[in-house]
C-alpha atoms as a PDB file:
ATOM      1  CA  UNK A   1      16.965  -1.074 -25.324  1.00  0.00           C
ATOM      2  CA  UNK A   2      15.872  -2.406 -21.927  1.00  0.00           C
ATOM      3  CA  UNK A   3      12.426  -3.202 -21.146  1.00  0.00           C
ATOM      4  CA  UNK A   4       9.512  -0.908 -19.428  1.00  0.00           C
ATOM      5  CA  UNK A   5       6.518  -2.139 -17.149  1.00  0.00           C
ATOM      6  CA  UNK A   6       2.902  -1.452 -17.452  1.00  0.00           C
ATOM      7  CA  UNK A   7       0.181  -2.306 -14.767  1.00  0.00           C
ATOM      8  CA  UNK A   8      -2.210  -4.827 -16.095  1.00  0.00           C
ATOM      9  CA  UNK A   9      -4.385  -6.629 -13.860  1.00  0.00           C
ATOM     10  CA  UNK A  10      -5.392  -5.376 -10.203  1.00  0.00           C
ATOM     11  CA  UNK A  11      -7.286  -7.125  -7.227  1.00  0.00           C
ATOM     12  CA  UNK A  12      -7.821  -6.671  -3.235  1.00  0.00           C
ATOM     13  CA  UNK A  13      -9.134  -8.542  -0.681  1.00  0.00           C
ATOM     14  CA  UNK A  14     -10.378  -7.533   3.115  1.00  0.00           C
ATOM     15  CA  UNK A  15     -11.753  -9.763   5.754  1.00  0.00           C
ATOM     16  CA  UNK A  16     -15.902 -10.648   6.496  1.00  0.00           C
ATOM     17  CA  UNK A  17     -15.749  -9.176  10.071  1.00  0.00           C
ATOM     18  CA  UNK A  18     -16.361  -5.074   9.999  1.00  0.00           C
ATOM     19  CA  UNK A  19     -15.374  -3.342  13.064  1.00  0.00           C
ATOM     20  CA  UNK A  20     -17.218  -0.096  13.619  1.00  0.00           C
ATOM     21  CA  UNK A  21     -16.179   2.741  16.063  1.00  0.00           C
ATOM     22  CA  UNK A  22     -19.134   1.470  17.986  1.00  0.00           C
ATOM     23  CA  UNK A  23     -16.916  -1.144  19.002  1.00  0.00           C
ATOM     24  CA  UNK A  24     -14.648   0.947  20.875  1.00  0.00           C
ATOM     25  CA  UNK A  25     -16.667   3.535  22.357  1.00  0.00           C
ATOM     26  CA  UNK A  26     -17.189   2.906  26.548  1.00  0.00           C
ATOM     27  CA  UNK A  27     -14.196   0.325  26.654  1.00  0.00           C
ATOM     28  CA  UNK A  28     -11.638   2.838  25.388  1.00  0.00           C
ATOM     29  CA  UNK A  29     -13.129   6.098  26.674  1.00  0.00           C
ATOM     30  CA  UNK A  30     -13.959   7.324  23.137  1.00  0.00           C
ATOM     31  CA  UNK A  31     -16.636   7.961  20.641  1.00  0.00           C
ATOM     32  CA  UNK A  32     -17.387   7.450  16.850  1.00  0.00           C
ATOM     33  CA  UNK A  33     -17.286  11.341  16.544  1.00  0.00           C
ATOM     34  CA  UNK A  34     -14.035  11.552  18.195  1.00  0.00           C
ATOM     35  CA  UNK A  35     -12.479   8.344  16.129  1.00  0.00           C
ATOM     36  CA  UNK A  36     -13.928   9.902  12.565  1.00  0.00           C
ATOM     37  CA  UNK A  37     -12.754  13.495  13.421  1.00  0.00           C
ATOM     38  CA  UNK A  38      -9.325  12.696  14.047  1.00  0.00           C
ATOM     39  CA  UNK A  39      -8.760   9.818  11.798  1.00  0.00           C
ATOM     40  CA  UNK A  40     -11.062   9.648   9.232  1.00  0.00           C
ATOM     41  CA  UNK A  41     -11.574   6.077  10.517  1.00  0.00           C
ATOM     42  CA  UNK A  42     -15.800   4.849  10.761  1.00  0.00           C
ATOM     43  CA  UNK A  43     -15.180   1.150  10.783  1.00  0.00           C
ATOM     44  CA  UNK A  44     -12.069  -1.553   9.593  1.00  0.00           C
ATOM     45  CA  UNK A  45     -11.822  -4.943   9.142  1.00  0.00           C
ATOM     46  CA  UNK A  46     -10.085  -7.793  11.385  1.00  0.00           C
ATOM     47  CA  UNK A  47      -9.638 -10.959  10.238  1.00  0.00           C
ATOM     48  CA  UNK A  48      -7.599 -13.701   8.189  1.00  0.00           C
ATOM     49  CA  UNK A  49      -4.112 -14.336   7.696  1.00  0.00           C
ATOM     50  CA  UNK A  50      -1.605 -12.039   5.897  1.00  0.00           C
ATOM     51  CA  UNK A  51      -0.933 -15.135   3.335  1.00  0.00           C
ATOM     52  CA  UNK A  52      -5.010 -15.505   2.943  1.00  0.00           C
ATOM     53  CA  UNK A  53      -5.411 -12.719   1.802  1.00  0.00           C
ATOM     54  CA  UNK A  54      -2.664 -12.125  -0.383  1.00  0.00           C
ATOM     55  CA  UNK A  55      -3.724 -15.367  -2.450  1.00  0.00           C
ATOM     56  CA  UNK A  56      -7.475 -13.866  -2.754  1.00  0.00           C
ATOM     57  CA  UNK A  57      -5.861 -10.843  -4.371  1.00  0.00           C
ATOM     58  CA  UNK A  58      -3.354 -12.286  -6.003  1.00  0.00           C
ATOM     59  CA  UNK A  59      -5.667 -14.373  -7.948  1.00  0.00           C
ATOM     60  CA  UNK A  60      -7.713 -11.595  -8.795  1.00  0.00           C
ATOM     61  CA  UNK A  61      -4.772  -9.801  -9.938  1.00  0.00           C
ATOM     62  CA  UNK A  62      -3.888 -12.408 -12.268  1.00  0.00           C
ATOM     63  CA  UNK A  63      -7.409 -12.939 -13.219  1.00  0.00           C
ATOM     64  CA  UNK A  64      -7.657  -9.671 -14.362  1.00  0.00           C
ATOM     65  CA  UNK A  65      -4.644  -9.321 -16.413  1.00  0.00           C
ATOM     66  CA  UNK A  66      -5.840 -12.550 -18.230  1.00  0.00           C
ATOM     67  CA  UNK A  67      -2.939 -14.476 -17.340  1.00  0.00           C
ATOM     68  CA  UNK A  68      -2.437 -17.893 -15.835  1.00  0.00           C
ATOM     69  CA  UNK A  69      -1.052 -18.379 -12.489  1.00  0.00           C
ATOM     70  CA  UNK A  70       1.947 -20.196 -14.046  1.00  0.00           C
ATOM     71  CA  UNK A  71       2.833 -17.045 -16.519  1.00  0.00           C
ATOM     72  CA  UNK A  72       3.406 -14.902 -13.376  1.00  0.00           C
ATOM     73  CA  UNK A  73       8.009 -15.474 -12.921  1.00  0.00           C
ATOM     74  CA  UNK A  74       8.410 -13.534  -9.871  1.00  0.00           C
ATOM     75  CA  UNK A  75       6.234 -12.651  -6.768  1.00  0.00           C
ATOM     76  CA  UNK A  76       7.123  -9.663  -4.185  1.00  0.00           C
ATOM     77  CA  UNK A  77       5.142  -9.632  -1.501  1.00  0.00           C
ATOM     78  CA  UNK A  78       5.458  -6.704   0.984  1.00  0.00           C
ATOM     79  CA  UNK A  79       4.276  -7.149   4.358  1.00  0.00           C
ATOM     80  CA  UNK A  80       5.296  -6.323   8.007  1.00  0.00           C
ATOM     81  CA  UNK A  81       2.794  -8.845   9.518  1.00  0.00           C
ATOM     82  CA  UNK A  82       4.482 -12.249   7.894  1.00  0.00           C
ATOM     83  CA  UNK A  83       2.308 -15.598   9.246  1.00  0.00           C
ATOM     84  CA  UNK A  84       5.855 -16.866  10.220  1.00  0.00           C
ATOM     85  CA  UNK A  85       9.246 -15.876  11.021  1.00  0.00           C
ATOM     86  CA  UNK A  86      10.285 -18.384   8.894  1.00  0.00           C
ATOM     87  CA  UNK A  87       9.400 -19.087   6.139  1.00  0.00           C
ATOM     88  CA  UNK A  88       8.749 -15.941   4.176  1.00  0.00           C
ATOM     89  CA  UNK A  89       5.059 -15.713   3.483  1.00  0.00           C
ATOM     90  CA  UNK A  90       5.807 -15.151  -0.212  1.00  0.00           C
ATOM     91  CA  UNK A  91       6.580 -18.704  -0.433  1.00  0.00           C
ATOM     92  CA  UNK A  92       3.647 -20.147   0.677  1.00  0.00           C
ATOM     93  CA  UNK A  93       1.532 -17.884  -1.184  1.00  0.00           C
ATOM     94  CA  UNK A  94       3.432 -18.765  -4.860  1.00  0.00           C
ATOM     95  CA  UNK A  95       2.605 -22.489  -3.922  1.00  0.00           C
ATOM     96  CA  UNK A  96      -1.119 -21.874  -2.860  1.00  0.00           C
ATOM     97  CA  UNK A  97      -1.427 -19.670  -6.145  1.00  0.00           C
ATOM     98  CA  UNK A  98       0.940 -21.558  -8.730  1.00  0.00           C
ATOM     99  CA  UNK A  99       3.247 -18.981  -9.396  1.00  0.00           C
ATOM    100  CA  UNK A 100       6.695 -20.107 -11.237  1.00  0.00           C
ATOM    101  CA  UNK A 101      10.217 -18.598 -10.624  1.00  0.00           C
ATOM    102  CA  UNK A 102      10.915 -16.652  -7.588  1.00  0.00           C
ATOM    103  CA  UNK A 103       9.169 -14.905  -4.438  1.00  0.00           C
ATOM    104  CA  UNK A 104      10.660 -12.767  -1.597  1.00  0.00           C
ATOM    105  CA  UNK A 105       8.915 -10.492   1.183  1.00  0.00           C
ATOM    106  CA  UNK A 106       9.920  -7.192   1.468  1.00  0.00           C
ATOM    107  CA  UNK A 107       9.543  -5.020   4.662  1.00  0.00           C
ATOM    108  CA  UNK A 108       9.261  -1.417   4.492  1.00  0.00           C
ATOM    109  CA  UNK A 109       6.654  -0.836   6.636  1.00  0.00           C
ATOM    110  CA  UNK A 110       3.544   1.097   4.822  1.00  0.00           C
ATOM    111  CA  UNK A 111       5.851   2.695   2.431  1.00  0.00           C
ATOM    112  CA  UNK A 112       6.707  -0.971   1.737  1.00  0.00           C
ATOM    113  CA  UNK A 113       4.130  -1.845  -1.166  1.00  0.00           C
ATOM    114  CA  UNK A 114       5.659   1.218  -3.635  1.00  0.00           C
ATOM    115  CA  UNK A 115       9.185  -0.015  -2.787  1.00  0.00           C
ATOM    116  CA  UNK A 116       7.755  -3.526  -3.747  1.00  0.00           C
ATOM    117  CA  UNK A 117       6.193  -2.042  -7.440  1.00  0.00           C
ATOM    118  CA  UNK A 118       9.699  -0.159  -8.301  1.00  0.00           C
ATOM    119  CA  UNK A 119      11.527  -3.058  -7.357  1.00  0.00           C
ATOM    120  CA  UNK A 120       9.092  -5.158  -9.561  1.00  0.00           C
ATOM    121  CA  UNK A 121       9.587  -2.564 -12.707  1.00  0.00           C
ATOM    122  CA  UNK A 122      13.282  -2.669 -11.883  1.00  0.00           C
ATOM    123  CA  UNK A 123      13.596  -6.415 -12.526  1.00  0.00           C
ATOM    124  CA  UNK A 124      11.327  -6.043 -15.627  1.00  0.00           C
ATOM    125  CA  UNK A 125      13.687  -3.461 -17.135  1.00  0.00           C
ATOM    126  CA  UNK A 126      16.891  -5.459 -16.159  1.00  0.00           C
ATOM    127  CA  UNK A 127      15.328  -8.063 -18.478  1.00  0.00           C
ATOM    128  CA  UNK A 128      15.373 -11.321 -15.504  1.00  0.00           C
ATOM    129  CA  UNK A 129      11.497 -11.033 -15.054  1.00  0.00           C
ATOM    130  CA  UNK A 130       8.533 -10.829 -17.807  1.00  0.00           C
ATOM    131  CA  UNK A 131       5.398 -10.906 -15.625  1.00  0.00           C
ATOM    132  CA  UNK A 132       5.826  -9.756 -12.021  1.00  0.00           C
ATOM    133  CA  UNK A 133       2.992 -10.052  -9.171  1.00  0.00           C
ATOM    134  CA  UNK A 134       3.331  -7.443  -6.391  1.00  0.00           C
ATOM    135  CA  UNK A 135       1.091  -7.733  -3.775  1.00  0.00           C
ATOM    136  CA  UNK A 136       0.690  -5.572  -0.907  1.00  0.00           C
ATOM    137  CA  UNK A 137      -0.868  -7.989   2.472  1.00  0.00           C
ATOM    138  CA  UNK A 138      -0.834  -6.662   6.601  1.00  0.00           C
ATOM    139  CA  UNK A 139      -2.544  -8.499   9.727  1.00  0.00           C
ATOM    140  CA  UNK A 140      -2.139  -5.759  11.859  1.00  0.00           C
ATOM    141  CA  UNK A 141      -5.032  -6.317  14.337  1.00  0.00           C
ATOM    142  CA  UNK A 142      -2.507  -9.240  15.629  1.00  0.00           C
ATOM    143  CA  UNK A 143       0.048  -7.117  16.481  1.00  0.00           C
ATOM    144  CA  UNK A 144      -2.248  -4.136  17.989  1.00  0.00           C
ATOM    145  CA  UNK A 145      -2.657  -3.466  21.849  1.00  0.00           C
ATOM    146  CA  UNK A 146      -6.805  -3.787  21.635  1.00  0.00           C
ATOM    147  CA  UNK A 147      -6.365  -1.818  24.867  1.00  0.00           C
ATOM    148  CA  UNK A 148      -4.235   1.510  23.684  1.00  0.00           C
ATOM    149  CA  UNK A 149      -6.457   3.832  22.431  1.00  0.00           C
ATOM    150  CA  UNK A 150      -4.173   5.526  20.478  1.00  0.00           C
ATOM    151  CA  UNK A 151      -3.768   2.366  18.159  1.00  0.00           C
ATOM    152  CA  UNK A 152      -6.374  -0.132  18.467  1.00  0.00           C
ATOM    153  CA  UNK A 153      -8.645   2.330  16.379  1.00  0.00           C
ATOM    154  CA  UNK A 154      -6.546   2.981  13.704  1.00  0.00           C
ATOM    155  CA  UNK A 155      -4.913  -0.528  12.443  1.00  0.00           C
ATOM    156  CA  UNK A 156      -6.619  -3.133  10.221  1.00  0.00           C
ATOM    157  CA  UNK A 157      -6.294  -6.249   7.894  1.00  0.00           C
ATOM    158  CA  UNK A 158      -6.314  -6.402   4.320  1.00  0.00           C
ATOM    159  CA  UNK A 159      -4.608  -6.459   1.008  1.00  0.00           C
ATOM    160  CA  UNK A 160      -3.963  -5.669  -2.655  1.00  0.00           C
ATOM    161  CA  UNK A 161      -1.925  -6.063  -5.948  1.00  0.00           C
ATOM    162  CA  UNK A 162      -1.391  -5.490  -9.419  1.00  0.00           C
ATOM    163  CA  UNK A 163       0.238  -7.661 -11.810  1.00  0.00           C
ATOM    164  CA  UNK A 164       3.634  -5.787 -14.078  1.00  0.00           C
ATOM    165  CA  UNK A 165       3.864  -6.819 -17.215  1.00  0.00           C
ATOM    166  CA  UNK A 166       6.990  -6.357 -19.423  1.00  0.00           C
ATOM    167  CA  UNK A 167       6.524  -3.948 -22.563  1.00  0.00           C
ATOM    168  CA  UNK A 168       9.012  -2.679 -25.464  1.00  0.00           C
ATOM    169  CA  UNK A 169       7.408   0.318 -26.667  1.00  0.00           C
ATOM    170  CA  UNK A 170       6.773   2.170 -23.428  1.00  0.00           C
ATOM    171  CA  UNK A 171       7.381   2.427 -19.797  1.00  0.00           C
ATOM    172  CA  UNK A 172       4.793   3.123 -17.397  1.00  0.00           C
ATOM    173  CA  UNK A 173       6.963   3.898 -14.787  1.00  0.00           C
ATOM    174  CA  UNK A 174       7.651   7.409 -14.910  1.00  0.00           C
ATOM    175  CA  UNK A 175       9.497   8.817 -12.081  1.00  0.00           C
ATOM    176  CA  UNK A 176      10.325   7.622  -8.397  1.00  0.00           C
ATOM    177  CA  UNK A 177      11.783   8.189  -4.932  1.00  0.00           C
ATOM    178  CA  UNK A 178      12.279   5.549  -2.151  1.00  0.00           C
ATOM    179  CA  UNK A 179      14.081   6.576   1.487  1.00  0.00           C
ATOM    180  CA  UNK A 180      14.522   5.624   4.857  1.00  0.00           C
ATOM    181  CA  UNK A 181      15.798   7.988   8.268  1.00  0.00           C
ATOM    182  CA  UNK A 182      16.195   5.288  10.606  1.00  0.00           C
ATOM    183  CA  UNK A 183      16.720   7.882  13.022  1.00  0.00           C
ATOM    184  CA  UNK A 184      12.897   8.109  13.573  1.00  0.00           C
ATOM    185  CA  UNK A 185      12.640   4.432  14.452  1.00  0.00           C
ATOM    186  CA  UNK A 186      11.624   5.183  18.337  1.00  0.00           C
ATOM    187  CA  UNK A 187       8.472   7.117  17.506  1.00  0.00           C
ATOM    188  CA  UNK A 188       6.958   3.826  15.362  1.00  0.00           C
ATOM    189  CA  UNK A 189       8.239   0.451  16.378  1.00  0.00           C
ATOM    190  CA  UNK A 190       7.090  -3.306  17.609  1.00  0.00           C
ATOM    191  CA  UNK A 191       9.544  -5.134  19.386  1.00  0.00           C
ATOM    192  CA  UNK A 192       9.498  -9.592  18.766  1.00  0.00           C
ATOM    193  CA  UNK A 193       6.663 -10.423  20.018  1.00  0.00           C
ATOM    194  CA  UNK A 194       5.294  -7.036  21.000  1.00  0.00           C
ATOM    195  CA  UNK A 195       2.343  -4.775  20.393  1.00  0.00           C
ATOM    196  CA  UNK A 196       3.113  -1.618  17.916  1.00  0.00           C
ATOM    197  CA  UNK A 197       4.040   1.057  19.322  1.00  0.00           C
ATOM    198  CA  UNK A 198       3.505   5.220  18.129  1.00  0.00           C
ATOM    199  CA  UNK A 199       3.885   8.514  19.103  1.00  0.00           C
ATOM    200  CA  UNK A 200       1.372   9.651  17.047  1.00  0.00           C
ATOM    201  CA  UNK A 201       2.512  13.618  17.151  1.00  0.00           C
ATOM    202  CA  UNK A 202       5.717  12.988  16.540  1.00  0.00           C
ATOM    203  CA  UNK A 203       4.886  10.361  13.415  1.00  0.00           C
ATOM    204  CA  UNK A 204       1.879  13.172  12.233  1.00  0.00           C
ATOM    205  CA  UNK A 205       4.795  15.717  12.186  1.00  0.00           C
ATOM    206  CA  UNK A 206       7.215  13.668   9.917  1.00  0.00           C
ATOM    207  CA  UNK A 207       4.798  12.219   7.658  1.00  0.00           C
ATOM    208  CA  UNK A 208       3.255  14.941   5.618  1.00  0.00           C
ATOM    209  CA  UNK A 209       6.784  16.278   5.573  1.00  0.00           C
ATOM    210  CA  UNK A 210       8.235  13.498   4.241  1.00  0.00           C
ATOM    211  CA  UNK A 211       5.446  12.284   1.773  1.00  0.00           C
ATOM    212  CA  UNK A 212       5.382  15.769   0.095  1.00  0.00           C
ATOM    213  CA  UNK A 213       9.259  15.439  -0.281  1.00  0.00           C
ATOM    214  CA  UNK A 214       9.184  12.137  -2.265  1.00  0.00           C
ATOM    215  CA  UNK A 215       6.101  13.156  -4.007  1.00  0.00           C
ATOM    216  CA  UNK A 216       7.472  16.171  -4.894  1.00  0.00           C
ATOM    217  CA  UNK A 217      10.697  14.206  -6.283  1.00  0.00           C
ATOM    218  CA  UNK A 218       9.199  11.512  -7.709  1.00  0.00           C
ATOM    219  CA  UNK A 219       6.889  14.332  -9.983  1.00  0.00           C
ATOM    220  CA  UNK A 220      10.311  16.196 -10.665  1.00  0.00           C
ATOM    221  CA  UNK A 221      11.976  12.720 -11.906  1.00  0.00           C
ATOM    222  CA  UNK A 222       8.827  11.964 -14.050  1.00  0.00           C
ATOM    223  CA  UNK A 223       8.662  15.729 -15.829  1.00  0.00           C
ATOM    224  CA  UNK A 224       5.645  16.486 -14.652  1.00  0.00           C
ATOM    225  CA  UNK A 225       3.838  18.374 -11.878  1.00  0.00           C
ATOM    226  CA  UNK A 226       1.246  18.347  -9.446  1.00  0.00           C
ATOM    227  CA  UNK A 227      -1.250  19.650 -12.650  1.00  0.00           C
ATOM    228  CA  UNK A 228      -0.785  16.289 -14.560  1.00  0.00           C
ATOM    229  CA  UNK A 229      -1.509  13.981 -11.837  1.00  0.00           C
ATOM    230  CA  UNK A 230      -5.309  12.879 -12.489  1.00  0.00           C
ATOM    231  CA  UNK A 231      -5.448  10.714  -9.489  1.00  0.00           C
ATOM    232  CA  UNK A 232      -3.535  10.671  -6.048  1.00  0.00           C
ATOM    233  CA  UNK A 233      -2.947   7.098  -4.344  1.00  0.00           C
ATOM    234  CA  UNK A 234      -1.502   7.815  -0.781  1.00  0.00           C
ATOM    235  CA  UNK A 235      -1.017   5.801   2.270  1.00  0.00           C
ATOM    236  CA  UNK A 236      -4.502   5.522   4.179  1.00  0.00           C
ATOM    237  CA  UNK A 237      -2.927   6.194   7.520  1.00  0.00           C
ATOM    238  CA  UNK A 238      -4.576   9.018   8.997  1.00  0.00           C
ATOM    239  CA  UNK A 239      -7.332  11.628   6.891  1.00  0.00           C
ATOM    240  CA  UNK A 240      -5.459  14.894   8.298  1.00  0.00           C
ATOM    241  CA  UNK A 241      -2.335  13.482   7.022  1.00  0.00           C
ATOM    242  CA  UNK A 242      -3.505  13.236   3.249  1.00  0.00           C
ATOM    243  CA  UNK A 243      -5.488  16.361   3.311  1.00  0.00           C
ATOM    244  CA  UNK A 244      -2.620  18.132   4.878  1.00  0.00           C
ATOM    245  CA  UNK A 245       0.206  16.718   1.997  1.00  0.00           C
ATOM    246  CA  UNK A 246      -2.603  17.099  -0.932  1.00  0.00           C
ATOM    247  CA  UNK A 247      -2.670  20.560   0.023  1.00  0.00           C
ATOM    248  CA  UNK A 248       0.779  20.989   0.276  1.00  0.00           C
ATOM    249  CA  UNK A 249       1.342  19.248  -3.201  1.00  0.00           C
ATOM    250  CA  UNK A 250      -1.676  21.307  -4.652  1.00  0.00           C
ATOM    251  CA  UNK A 251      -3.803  18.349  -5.507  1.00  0.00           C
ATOM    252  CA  UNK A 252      -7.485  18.568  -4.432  1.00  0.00           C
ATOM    253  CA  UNK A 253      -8.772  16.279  -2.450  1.00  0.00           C
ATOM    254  CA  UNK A 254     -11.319  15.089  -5.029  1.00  0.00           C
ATOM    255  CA  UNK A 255      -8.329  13.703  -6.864  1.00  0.00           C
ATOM    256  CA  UNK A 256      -7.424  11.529  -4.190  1.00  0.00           C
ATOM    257  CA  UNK A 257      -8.347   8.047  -3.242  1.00  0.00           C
ATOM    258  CA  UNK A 258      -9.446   7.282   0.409  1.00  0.00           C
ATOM    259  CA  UNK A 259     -10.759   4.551   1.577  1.00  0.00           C
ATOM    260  CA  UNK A 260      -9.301   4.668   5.148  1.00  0.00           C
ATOM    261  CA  UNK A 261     -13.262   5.313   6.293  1.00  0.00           C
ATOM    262  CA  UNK A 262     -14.280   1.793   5.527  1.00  0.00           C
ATOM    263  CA  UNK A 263     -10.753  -0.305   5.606  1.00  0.00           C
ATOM    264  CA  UNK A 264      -8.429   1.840   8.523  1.00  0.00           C
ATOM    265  CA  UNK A 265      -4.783   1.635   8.080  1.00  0.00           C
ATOM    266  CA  UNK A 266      -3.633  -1.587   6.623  1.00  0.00           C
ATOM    267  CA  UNK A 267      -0.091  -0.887   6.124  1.00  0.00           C
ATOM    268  CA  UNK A 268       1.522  -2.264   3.220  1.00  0.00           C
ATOM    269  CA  UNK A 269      -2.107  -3.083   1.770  1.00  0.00           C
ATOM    270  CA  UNK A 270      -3.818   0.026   1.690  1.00  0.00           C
ATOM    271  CA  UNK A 271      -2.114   1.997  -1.594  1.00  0.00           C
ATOM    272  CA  UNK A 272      -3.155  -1.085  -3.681  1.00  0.00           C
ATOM    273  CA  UNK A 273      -6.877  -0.986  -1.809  1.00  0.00           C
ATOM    274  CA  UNK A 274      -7.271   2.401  -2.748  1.00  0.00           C
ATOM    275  CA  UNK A 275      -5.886   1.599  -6.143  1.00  0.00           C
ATOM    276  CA  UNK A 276      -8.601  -1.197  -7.147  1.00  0.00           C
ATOM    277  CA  UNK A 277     -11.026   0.876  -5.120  1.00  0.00           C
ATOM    278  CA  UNK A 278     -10.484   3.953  -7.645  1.00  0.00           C
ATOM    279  CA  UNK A 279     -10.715   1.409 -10.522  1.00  0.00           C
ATOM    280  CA  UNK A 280     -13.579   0.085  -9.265  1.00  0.00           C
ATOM    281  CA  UNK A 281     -15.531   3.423  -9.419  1.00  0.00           C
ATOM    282  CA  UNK A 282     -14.144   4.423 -13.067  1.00  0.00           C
ATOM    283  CA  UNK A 283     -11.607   7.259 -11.421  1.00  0.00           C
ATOM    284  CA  UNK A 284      -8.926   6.171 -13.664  1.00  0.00           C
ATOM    285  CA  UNK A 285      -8.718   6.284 -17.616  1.00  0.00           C
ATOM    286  CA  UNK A 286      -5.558   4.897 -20.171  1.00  0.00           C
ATOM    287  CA  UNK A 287      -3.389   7.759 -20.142  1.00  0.00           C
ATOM    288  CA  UNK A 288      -4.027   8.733 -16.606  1.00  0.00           C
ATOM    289  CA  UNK A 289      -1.120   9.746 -14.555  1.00  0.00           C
ATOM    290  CA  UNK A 290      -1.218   8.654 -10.731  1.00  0.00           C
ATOM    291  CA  UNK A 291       0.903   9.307  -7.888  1.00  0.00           C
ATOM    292  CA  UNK A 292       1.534   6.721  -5.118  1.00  0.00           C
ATOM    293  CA  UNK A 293       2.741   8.177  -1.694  1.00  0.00           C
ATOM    294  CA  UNK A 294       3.296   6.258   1.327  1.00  0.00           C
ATOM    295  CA  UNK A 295       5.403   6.865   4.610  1.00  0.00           C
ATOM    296  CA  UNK A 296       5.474   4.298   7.276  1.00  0.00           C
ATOM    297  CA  UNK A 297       7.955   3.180  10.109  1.00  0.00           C
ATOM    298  CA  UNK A 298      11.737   3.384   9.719  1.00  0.00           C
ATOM    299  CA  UNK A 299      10.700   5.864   9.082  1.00  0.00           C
ATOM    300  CA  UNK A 300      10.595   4.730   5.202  1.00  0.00           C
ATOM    301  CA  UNK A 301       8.735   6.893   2.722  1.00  0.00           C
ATOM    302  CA  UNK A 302       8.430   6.035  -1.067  1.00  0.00           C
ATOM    303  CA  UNK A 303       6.520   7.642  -3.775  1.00  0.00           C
ATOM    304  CA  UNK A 304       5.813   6.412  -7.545  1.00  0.00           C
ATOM    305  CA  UNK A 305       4.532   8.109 -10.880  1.00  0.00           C
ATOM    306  CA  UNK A 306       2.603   5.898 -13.065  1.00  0.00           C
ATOM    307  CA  UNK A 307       0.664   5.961 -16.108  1.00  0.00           C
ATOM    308  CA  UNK A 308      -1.904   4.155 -16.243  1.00  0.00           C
ATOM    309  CA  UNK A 309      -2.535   1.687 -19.065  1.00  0.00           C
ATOM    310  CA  UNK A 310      -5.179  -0.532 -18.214  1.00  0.00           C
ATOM    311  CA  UNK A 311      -5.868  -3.823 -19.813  1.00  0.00           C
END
């Protein structure tokens, strides 16, 4: 019988410096009312270093799941905003927390931190890893042209995590779907070097199509349907985008995590933000199914059905 995961310790951190919409308005021809109505977005935060703040919420990951640094035998780290080209950022963070056995980043862009928890279960159940720490860490702000309206309002800085435990009596990890076109990689791209570029239509268009796909798979693989789900956990890209693939997907919107008004789009951090940030406010219960969604450039989308156990 091979092994099963179960989530058991969770933890986030976001930079000190909040930028409001304030911030933009006059400089970018634009307006708070204009920013919130179209994103969602009333303030982010900028700041820190994509390794920085994956150790904050590493350790609070870790913390939580009452473990020591040292029990943790394999970090994943997904991230599109590394400190360096080389080395990977995973491997400074394992030394700065005290992490044994191994550590790799994975890029998926913001579909990249689900891709990072089913690769996590998948090591668990091939038996090589007991205790697996996948965090979730973006910098975007320094890869952002702070003069293109169309994305200096919308990216941000932070991160999250969750610590996956190995179990023999029952697997948390119900049902999943990762994928990738990369014929879409023109509309959401940032060259060496380069600011990111979008076409924000065109990426709009794709997303909800794609995120109610892999949702809609992921349920399907996991035996269970949009009824079951108790709490929603999607990318925090855009607030027209979730509203438009919970109402595809027949979830209210009251059964779905955002947090995109106070943090923006953090990429690969923003599932597990919303995640700790649900926790946080007692939205989730043992026994509680919840569906993680995210889409993000490639164009990758990934989605995830997990029950929630707690610690």
């Amino acid at each position: 019988m091979g092994f099963g995961a179960r989530i058991t310790g969770w933890g986030s951190a976001v930079p000190d410096t909040v930028v409001t919409n304030a911030e933009f308005e006059g400089r970018l021809a634009t307006s708070d009312e204009w920013i919130t109505e179209r994103t969602g977005i009333k303030e982010r935060r900028w700041g820190g270093t994509t390794s920085s703040l994956s150790i904050e919420a590493g350790n609070a990951a870790i913390k939580r799941a009452g473990l020591s640094a040292a029990d943790i035998d394999l970090l994943i780290l997904s991230t599109t905003t590394p400190d360096q080209a080389v080395p990977a950022t995973s491997a400074v963070v394992s030394h700065k927390i005290g992490t044994s056995g191994g550590a790799f980043d994975l890029n998926a862009a913001c579909a990249g931190y689900v891709y990072a928890m089913v690769v996590g279960r998948a090591m668990i159940g091939a038996g090589v890893n007991k205790k697996v720490l996948v965090l979730g860490a973006d910098t975007l702000s320094r890869i952002t042209d702070m003069d293109d309206r169309g994305t200096a309002i919308l990216f941000a800085d932070g991160a999250g995590g969750v610590v996956l435990e190995a179990t023999e009596d029952q697997d948390d990890f119900l049902g999943w779907d990762l994928g990738v076109d990369g014929s879409a990689q023109p509309i959401l791209y940032a060259d060496h070097g380069s600011y990111l570029r979008m076409e924000g239509r065109e990426v709009y268009k794709k997303a909800v199509r794609v995120m109610v796909e892999s949702a809609e798979i992921a349920m399907h693989r996991a035996g269970v349907t949009s009824d079951d789900i108790a709490l929603c956990v999607p990318h925090q890209a855009n607030i027209r985008i979730i509203e438009a693939a919970c109402n595809r997907l027949s979830i209210p919107m009251e059964r779905a995590s955002v947090v995109l008004d106070r943090f923006g789009n953090t990429s690969s951090g923003s599932i597990p933000l919303a995640l700790v940030d649900a926790e946080e406010r007692n939205r989730l219960n043992p026994g509680d199914l919840v569906l993680f969604s995210g889409f993000g450039a490639g164009m990758t989308w990934a989605s995830a059905v997990v029950r929630w156990s707690g610690n």
